[in-house]
C-alpha atoms as a PDB file:
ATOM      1  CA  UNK A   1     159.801 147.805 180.994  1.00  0.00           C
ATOM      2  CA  UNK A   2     160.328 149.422 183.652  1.00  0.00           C
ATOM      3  CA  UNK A   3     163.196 152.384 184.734  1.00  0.00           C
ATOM      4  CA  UNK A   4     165.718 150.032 185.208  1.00  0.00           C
ATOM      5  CA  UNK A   5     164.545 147.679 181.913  1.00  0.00           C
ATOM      6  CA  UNK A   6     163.362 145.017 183.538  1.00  0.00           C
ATOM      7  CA  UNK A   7     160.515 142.985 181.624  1.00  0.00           C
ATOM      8  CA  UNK A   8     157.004 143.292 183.386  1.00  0.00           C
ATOM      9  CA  UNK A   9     155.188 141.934 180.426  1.00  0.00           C
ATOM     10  CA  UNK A  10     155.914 140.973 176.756  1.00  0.00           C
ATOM     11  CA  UNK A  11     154.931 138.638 174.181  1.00  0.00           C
ATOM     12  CA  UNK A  12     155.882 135.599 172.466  1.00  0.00           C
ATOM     13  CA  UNK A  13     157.094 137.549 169.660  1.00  0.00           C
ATOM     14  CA  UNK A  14     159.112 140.019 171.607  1.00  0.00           C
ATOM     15  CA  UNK A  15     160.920 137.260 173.493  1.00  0.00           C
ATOM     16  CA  UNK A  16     161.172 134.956 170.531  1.00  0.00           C
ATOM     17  CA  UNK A  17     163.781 137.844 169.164  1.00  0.00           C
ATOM     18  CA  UNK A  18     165.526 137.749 172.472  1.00  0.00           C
ATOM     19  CA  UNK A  19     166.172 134.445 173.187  1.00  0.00           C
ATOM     20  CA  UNK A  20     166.999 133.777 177.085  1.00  0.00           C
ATOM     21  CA  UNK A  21     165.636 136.569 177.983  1.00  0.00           C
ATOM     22  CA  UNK A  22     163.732 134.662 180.059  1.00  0.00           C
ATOM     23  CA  UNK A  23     166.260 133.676 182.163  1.00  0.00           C
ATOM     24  CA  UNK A  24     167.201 137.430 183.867  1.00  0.00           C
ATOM     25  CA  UNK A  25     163.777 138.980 182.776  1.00  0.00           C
ATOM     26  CA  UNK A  26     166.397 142.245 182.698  1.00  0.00           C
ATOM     27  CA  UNK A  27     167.771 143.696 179.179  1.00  0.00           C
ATOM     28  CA  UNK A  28     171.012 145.209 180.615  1.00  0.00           C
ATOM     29  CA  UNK A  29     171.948 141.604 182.037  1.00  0.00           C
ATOM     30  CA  UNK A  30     170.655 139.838 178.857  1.00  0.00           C
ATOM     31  CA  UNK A  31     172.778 141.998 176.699  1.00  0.00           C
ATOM     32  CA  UNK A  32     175.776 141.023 178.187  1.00  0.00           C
ATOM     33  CA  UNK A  33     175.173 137.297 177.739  1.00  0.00           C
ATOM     34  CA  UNK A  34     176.654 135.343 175.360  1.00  0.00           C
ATOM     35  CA  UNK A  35     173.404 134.611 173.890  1.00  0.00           C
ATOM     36  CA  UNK A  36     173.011 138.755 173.125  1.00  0.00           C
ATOM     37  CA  UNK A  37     176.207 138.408 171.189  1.00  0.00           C
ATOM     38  CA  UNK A  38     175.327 136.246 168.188  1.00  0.00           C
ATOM     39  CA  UNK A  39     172.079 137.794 168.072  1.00  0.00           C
ATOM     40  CA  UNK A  40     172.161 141.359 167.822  1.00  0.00           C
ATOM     41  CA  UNK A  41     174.035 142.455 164.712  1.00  0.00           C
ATOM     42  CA  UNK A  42     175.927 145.411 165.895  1.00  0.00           C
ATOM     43  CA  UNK A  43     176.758 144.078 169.363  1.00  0.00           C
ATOM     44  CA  UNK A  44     179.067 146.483 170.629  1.00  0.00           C
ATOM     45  CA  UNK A  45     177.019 149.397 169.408  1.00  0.00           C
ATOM     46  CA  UNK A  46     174.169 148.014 171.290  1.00  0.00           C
ATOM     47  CA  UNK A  47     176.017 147.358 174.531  1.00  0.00           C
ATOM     48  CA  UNK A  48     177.868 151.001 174.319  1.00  0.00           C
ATOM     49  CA  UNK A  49     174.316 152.560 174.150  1.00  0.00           C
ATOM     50  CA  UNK A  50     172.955 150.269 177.041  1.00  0.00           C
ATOM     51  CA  UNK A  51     175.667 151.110 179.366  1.00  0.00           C
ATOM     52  CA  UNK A  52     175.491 154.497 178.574  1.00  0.00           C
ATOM     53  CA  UNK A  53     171.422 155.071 179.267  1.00  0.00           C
ATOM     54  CA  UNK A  54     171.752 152.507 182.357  1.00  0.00           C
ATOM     55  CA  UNK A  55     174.244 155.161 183.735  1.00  0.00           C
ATOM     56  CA  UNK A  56     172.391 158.054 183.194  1.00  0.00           C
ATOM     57  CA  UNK A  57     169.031 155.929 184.964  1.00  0.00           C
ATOM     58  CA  UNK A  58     170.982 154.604 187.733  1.00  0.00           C
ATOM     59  CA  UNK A  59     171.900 157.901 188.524  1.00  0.00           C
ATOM     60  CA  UNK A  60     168.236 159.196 188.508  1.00  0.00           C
ATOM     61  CA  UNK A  61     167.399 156.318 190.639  1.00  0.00           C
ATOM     62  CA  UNK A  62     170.674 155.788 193.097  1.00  0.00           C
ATOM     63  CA  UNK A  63     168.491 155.191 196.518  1.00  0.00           C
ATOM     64  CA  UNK A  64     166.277 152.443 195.207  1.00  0.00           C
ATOM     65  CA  UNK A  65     166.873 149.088 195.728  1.00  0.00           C
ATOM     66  CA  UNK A  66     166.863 148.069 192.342  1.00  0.00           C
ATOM     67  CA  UNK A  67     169.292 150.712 190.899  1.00  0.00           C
ATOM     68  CA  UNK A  68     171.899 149.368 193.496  1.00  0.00           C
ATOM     69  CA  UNK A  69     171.132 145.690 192.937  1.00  0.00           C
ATOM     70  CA  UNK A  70     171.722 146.035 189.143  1.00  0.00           C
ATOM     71  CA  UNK A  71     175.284 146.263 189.079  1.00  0.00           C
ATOM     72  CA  UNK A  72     175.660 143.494 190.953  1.00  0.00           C
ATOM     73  CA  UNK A  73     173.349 141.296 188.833  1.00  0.00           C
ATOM     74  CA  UNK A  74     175.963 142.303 185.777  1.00  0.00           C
ATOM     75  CA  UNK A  75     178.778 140.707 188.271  1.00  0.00           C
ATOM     76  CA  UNK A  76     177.443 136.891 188.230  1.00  0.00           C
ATOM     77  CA  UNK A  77     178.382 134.632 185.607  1.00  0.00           C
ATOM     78  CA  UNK A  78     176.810 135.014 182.083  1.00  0.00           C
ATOM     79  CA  UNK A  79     173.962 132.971 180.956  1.00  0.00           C
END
């Protein structure tokens, strides 16, 4: 992963648990497909906590590209 949890490299098993993940290769756009929300058991816990840590590393990270790309990624239609 990297700051702005993208996937640079996993395994089978890690995206067998996560499945579509490899369609946005990013967990903060994954979570928020529909896919994310029969998966994960506590959904909205998990998507409170991810918005919250994005925040905080978005604003570490405001200049780069990526950090102001994200947001927009969240705007396009889900998975």
């Amino acid at each position: 992963m990297d700051p702005m949890w993208n996937v640079l490299a996993c395994n089978q098993s890690f995206r067998s648990v996560l499945p579509g993940l490899h369609e946005t290769e990013s967990i903060p756009r994954w979570l928020f497909s529909s896919i994310a929300q029969t998966v994960l058991v506590e959904w909205h816990h998990e998507a409170a906590h991810s918005v919250a840590t994005t925040k905080a590393v978005l604003g570490r990270y405001r200049r780069s590209q990526q950090a102001q790309g994200l947001p927009r990624l969240w705007l396009t239609p889900d998975l």
